[in-house]
PDB file of N, CA and C in Angstrom:
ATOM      1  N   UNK A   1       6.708  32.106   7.765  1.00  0.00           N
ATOM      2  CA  UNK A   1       7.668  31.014   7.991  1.00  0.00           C
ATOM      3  C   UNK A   1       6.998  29.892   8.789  1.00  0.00           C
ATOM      4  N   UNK A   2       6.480  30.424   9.999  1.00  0.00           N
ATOM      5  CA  UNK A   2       5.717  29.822  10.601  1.00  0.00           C
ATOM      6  C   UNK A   2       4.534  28.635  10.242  1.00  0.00           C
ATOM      7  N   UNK A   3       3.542  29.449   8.650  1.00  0.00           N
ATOM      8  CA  UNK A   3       2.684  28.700   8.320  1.00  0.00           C
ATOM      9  C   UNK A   3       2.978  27.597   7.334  1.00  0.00           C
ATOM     10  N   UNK A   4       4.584  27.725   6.896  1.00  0.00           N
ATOM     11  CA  UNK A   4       5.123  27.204   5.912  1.00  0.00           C
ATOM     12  C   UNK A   4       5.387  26.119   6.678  1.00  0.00           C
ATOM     13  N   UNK A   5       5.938  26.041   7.517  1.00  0.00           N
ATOM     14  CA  UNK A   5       6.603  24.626   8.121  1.00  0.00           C
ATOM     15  C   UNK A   5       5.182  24.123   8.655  1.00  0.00           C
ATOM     16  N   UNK A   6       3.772  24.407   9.474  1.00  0.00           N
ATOM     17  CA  UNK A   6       3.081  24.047   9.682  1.00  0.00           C
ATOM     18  C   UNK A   6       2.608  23.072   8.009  1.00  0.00           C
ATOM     19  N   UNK A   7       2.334  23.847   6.862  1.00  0.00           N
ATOM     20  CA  UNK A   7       1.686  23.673   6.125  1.00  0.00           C
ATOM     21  C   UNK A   7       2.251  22.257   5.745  1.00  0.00           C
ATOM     22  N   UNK A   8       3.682  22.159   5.627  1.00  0.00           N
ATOM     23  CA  UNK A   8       4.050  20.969   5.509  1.00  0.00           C
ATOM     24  C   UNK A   8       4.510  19.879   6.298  1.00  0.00           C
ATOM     25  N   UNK A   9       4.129  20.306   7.605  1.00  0.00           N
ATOM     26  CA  UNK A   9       4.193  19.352   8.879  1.00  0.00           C
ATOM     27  C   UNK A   9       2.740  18.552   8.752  1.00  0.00           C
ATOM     28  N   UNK A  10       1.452  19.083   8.567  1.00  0.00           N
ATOM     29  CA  UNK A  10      -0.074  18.547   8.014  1.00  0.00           C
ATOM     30  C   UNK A  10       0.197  17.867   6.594  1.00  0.00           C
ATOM     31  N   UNK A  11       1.354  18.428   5.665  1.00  0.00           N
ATOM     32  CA  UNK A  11       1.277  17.259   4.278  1.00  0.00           C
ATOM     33  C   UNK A  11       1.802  16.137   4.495  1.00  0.00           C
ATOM     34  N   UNK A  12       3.034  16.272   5.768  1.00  0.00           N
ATOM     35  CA  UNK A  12       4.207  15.147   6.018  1.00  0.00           C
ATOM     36  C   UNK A  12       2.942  14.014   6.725  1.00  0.00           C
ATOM     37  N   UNK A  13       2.066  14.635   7.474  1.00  0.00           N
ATOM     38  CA  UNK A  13       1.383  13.486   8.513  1.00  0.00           C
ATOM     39  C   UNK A  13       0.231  13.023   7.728  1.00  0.00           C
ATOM     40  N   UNK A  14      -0.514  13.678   6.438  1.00  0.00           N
ATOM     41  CA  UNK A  14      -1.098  13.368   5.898  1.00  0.00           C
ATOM     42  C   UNK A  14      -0.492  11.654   4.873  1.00  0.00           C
ATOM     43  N   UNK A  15       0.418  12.231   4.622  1.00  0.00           N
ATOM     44  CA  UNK A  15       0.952  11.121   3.463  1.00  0.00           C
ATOM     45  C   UNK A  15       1.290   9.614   4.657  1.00  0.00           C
ATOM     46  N   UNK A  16       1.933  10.495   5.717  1.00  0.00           N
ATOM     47  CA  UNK A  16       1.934   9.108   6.969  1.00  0.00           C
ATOM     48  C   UNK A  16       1.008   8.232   7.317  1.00  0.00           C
ATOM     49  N   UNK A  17      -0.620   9.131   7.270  1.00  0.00           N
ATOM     50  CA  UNK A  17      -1.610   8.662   7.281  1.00  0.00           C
ATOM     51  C   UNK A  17      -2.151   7.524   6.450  1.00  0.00           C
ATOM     52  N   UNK A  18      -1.922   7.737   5.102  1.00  0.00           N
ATOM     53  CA  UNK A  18      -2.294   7.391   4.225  1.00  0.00           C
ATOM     54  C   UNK A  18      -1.394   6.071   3.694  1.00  0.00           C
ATOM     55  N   UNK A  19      -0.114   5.957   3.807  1.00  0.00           N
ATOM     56  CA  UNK A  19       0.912   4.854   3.825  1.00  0.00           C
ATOM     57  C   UNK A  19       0.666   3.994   5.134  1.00  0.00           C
ATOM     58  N   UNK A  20      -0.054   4.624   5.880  1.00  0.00           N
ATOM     59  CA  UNK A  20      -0.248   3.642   7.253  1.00  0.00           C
ATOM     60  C   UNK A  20      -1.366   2.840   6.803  1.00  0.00           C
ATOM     61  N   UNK A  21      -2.280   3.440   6.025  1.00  0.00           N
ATOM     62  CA  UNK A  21      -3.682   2.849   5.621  1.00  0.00           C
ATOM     63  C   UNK A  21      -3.600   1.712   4.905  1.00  0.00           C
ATOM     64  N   UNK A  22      -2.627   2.209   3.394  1.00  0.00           N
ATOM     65  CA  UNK A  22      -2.282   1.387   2.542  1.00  0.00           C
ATOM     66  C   UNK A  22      -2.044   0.404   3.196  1.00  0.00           C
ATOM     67  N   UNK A  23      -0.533   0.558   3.862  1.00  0.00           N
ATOM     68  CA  UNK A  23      -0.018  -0.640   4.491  1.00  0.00           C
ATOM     69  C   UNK A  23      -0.963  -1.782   4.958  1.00  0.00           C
ATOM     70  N   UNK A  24      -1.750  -1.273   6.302  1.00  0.00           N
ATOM     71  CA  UNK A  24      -2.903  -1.805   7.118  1.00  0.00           C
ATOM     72  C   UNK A  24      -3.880  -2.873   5.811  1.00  0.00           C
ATOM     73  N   UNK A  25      -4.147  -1.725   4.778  1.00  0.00           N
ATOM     74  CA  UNK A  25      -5.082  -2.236   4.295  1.00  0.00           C
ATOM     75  C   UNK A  25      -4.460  -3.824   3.060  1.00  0.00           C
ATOM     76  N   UNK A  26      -3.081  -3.518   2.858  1.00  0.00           N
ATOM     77  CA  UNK A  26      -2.931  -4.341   1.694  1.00  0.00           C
ATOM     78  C   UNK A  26      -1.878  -5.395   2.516  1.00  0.00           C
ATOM     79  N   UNK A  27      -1.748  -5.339   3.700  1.00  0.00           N
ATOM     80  CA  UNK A  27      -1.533  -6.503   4.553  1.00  0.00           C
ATOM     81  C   UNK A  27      -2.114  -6.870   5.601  1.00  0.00           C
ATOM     82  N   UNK A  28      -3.366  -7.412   5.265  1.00  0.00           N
ATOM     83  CA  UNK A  28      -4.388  -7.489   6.449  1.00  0.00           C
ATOM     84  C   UNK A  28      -3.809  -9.100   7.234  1.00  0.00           C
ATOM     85  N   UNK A  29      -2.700 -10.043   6.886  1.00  0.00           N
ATOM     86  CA  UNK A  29      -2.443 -11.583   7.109  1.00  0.00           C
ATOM     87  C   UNK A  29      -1.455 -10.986   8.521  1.00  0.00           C
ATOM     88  N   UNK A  30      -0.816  -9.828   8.354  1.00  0.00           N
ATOM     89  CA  UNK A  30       0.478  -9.387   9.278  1.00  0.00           C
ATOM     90  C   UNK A  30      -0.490  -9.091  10.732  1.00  0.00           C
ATOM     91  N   UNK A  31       0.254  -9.619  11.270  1.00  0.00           N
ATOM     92  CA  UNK A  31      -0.145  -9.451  12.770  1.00  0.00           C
ATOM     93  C   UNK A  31      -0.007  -8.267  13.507  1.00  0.00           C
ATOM     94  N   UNK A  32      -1.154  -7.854  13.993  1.00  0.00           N
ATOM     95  CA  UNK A  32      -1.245  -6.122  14.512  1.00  0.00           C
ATOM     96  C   UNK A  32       0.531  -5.961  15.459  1.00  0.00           C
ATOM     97  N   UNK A  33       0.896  -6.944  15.712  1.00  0.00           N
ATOM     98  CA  UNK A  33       2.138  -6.620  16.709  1.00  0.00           C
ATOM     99  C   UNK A  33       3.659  -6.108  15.763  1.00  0.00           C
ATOM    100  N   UNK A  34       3.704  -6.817  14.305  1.00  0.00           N
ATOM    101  CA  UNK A  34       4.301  -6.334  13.757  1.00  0.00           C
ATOM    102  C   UNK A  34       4.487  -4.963  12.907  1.00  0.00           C
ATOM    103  N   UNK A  35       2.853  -4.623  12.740  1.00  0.00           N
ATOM    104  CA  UNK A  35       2.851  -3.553  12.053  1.00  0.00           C
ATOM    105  C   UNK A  35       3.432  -1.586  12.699  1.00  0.00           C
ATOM    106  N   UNK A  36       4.295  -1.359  12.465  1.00  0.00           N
ATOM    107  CA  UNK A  36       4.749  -0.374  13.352  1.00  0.00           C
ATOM    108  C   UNK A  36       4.472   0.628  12.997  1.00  0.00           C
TER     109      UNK A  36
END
């Protein structure tokens, strides 16, 4: 149970990771103060 919710607590922050990147990367004009 344990490794199950881990396993998808590492997919949830992975995809966070990765939408943070996108974001970052395909609005580089937005000002670091807005990006949250």
């Amino acid at each position: 149970m344990l490794l199950c919710i881990a396993t998808v607590a590492v997919l949830v922050a992975k995809a966070s990771a990765v939408s943070a990147c996108m974001f970052i990367t395909y609005q580089p004009k937005m000002p670091k103060s807005l990006q949250k």
